[in-house]
PDB file of N, CA and C in Angstrom:
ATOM      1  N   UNK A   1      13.684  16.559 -11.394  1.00  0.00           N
ATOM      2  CA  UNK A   1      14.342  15.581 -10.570  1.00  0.00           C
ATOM      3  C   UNK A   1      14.488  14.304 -11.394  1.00  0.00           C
ATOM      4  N   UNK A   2      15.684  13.339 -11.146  1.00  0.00           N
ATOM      5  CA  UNK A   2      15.729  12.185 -11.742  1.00  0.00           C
ATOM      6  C   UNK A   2      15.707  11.059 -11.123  1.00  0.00           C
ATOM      7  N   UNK A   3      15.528   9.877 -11.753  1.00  0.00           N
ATOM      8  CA  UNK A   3      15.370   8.766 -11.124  1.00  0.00           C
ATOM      9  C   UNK A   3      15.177   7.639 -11.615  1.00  0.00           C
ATOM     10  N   UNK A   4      15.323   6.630 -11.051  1.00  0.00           N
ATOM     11  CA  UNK A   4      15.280   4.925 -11.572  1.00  0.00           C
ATOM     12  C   UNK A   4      13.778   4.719 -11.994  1.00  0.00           C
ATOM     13  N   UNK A   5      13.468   4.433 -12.895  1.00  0.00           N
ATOM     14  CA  UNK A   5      12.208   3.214 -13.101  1.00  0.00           C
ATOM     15  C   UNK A   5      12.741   1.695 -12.236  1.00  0.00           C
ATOM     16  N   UNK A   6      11.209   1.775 -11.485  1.00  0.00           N
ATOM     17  CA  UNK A   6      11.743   0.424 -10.377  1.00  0.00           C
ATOM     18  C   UNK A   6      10.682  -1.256 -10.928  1.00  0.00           C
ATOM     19  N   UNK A   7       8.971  -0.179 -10.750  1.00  0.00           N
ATOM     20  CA  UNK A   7       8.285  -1.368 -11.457  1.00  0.00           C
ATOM     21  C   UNK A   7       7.692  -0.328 -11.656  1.00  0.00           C
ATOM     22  N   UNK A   8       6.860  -1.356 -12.683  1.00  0.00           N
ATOM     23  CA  UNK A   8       5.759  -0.498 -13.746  1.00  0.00           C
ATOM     24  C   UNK A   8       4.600  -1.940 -14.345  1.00  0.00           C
ATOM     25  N   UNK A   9       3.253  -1.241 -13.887  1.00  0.00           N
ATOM     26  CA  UNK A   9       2.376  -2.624 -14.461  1.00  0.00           C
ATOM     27  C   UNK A   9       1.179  -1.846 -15.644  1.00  0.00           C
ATOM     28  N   UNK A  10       1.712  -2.746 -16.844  1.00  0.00           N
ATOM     29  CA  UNK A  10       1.104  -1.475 -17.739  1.00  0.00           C
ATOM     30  C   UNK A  10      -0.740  -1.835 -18.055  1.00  0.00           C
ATOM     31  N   UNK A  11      -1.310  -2.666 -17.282  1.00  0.00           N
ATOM     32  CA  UNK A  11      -2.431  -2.605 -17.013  1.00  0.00           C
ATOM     33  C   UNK A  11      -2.912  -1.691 -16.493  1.00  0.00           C
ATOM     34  N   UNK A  12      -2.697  -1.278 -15.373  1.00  0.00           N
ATOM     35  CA  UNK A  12      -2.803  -0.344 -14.447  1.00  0.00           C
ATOM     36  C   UNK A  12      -1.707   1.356 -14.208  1.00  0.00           C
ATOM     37  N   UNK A  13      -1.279   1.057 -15.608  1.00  0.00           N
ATOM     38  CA  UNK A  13      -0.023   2.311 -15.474  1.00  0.00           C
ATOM     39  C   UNK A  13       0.753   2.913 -14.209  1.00  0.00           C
ATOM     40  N   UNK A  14       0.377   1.865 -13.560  1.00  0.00           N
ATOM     41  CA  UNK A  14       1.173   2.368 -11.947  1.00  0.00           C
ATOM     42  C   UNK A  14       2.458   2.037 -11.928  1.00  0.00           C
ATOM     43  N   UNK A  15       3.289   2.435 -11.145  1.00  0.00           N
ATOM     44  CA  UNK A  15       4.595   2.170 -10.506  1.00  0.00           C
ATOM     45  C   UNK A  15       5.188   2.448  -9.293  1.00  0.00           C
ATOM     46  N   UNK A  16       6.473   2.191  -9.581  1.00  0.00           N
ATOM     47  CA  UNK A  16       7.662   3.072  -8.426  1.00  0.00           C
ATOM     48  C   UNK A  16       9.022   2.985  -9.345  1.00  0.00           C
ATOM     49  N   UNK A  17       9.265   4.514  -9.032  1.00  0.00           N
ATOM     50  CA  UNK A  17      10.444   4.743  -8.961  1.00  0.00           C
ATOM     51  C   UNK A  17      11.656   4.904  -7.922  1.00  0.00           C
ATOM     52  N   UNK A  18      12.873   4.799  -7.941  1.00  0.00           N
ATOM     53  CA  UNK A  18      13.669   4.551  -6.792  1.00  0.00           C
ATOM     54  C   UNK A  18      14.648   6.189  -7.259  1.00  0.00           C
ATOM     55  N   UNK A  19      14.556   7.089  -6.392  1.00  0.00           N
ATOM     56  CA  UNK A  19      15.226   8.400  -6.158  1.00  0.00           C
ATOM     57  C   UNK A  19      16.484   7.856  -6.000  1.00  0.00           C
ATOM     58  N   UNK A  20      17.467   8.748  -6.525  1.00  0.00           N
ATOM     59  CA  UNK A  20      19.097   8.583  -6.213  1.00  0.00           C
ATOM     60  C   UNK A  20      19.755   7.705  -4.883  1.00  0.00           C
ATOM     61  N   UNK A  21      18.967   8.366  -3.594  1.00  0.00           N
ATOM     62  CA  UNK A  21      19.245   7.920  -2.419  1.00  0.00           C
ATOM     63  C   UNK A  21      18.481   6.407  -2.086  1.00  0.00           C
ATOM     64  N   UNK A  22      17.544   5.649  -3.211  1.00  0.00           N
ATOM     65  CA  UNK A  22      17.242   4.552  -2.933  1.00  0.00           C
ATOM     66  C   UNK A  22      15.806   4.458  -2.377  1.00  0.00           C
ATOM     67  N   UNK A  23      15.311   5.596  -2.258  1.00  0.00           N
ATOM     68  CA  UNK A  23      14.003   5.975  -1.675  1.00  0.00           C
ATOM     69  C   UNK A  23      13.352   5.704  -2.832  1.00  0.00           C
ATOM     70  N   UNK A  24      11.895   4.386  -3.116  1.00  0.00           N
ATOM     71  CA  UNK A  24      11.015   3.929  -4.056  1.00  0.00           C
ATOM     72  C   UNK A  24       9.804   5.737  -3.998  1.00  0.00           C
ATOM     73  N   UNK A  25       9.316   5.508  -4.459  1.00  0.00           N
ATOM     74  CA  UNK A  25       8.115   7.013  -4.503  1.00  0.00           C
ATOM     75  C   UNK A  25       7.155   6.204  -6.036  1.00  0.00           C
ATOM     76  N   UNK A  26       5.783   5.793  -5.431  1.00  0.00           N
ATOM     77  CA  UNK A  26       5.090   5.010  -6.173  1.00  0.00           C
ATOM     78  C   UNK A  26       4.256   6.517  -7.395  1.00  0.00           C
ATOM     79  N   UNK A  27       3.789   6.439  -8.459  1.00  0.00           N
ATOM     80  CA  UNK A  27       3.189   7.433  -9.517  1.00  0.00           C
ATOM     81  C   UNK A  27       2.326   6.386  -9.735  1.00  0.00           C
ATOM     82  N   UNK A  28       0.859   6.943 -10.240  1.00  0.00           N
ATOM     83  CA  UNK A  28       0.457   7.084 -10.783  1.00  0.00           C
ATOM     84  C   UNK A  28      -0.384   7.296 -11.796  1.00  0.00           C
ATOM     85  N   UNK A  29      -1.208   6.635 -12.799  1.00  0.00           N
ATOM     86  CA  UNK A  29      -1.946   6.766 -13.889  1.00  0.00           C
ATOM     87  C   UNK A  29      -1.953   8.132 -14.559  1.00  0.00           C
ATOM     88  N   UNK A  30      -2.238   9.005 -13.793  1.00  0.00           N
ATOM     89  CA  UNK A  30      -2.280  10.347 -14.553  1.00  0.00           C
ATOM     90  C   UNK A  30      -0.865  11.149 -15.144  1.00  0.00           C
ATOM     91  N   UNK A  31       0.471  10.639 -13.797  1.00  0.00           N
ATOM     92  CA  UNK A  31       1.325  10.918 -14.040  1.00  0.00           C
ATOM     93  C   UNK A  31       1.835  10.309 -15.092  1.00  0.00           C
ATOM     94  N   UNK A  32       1.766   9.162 -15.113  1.00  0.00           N
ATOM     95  CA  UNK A  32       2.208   8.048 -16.415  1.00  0.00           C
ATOM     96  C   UNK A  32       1.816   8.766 -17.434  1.00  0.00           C
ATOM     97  N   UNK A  33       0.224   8.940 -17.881  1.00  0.00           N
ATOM     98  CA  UNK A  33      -0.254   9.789 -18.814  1.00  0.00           C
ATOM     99  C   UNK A  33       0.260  11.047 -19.360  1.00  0.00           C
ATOM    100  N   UNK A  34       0.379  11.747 -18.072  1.00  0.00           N
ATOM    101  CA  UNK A  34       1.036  13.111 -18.707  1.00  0.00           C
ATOM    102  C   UNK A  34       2.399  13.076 -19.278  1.00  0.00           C
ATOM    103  N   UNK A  35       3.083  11.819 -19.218  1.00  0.00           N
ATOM    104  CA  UNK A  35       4.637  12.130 -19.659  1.00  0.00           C
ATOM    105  C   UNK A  35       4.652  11.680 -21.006  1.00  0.00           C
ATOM    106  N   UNK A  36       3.454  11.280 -21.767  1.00  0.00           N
ATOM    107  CA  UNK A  36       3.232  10.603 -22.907  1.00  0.00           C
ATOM    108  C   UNK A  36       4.101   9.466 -23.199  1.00  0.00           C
ATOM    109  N   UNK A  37       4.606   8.713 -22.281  1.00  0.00           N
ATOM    110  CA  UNK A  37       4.905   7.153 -22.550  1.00  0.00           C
ATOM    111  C   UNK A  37       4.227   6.314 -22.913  1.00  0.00           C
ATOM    112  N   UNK A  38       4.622   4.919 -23.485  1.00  0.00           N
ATOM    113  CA  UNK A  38       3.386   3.759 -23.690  1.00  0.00           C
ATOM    114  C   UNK A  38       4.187   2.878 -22.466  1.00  0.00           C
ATOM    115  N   UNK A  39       5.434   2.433 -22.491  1.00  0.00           N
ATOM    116  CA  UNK A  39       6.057   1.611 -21.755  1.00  0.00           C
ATOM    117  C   UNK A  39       6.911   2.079 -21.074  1.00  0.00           C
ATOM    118  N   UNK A  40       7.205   1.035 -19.826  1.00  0.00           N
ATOM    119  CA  UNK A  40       8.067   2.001 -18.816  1.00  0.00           C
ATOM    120  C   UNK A  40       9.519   0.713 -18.180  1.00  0.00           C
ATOM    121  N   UNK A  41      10.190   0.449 -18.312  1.00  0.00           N
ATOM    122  CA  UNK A  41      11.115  -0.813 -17.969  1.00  0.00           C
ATOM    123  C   UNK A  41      12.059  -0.409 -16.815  1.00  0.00           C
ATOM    124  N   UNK A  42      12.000  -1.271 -15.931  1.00  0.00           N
ATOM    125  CA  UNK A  42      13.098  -1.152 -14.938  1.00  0.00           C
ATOM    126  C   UNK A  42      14.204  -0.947 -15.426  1.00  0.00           C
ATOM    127  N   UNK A  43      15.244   0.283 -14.395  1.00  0.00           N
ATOM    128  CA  UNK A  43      16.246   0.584 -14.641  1.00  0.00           C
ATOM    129  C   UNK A  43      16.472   1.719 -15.808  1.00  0.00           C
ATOM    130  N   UNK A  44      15.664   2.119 -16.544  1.00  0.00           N
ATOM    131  CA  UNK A  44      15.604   3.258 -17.308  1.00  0.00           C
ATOM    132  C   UNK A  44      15.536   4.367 -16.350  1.00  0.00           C
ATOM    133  N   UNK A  45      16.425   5.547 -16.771  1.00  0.00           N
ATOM    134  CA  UNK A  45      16.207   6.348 -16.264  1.00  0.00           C
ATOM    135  C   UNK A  45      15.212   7.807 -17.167  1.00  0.00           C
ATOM    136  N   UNK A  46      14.423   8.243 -15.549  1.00  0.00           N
ATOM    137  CA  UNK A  46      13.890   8.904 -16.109  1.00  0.00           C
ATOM    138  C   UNK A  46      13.454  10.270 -15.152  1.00  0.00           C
ATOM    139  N   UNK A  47      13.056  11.423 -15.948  1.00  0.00           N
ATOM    140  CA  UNK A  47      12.879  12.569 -15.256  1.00  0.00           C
ATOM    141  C   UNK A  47      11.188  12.616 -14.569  1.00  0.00           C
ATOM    142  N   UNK A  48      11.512  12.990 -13.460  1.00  0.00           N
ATOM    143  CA  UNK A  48      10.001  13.079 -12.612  1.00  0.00           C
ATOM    144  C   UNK A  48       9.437  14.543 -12.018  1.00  0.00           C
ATOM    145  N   UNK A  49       8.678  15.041 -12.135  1.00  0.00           N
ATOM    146  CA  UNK A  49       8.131  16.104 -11.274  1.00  0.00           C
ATOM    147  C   UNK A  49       7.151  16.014 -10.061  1.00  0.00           C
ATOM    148  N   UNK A  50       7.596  16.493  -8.806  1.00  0.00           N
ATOM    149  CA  UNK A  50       6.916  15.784  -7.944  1.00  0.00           C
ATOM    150  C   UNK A  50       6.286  17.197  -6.983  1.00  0.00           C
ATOM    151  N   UNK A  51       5.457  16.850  -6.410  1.00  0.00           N
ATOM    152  CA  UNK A  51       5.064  17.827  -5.375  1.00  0.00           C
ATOM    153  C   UNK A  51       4.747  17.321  -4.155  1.00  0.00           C
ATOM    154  N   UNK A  52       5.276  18.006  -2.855  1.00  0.00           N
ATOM    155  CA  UNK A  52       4.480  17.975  -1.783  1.00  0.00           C
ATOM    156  C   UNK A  52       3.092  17.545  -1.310  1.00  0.00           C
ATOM    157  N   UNK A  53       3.170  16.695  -0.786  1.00  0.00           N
ATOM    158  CA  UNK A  53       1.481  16.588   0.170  1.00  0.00           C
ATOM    159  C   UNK A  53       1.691  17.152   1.828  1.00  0.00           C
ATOM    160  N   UNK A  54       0.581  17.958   1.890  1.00  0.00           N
ATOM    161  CA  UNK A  54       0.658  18.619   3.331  1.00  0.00           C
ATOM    162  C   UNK A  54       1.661  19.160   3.247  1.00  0.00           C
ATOM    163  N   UNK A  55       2.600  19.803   2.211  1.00  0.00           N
ATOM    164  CA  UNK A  55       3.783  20.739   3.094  1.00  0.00           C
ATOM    165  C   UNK A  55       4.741  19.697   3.363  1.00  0.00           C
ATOM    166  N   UNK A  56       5.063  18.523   3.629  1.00  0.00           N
ATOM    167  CA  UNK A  56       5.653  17.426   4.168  1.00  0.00           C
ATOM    168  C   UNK A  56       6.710  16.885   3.079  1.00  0.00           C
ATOM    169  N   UNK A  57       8.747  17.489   2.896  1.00  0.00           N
ATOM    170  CA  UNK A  57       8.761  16.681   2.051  1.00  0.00           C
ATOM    171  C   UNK A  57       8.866  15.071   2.364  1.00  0.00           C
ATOM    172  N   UNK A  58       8.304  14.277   2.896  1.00  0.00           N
ATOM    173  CA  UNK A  58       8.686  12.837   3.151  1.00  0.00           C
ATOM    174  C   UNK A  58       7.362  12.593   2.235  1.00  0.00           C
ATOM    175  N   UNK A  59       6.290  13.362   2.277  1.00  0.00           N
ATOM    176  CA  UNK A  59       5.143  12.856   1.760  1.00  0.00           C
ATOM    177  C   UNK A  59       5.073  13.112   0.327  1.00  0.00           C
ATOM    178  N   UNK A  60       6.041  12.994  -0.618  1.00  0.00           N
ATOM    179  CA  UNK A  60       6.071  13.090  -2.019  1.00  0.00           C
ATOM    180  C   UNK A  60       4.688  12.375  -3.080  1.00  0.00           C
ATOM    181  N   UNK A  61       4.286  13.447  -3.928  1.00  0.00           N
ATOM    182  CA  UNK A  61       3.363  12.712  -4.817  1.00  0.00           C
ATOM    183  C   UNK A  61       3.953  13.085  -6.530  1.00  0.00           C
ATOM    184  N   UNK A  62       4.536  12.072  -7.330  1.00  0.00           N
ATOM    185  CA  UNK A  62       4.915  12.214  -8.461  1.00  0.00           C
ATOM    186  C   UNK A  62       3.698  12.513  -9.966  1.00  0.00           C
ATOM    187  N   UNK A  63       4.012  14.063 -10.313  1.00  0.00           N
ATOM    188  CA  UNK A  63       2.852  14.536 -11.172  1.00  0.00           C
ATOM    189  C   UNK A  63       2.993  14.073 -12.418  1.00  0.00           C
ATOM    190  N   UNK A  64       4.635  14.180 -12.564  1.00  0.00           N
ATOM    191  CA  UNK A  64       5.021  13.766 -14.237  1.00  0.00           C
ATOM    192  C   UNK A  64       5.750  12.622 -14.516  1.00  0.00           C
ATOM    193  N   UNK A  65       5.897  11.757 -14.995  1.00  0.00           N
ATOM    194  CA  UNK A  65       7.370  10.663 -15.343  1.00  0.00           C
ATOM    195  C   UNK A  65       7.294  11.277 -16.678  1.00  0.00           C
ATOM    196  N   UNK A  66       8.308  10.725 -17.293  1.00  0.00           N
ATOM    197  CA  UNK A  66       8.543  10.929 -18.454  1.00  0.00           C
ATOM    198  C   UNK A  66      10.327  10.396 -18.668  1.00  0.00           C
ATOM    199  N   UNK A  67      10.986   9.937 -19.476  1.00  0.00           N
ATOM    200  CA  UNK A  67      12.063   9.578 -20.571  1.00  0.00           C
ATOM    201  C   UNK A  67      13.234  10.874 -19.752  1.00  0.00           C
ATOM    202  N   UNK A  68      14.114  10.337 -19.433  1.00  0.00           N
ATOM    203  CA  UNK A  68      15.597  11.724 -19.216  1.00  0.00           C
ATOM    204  C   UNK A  68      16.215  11.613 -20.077  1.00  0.00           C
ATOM    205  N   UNK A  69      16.376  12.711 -20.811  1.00  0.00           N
ATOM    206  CA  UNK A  69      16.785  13.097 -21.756  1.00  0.00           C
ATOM    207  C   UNK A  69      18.448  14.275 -22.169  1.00  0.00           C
ATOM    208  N   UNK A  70      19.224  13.834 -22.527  1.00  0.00           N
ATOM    209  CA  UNK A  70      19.934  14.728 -22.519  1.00  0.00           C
ATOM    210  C   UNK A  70      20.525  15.829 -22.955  1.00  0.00           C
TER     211      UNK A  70
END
């Protein structure tokens, strides 16, 4: 899946990204980690892998960020 880098605080490797439809979906530390980034800047786009919580898709949890690549 793809998506906007929205914020990113690289103390805390957390963020949000904003999905196509404008929907933010916050990641992270581990996810940050696994995509092997150092920095992350608004408005870059980038590829995410996300999974379900509870079965629920409204309840999205983002596993991977990482760089979209073409």
């Amino acid at each position: 899946m793809q998506a906007t880098a929205y914020t990113y605080d690289p103390e805390t490797r957390t963020g949000q990204v904003l999905l196509d439809d404008g929907t933010p979906v916050p990641f992270d530390a581990p996810a940050f980690d696994k995509g092997g980034l150092r920095l992350l800047r608004p408005g870059q786009r980038v590829r995410i892998e996300v999974e379900s919580r509870d079965g629920e898709d409204t309840a999205r949890h983002i596993t991977l960020i990482t760089l979209q690549t073409f």
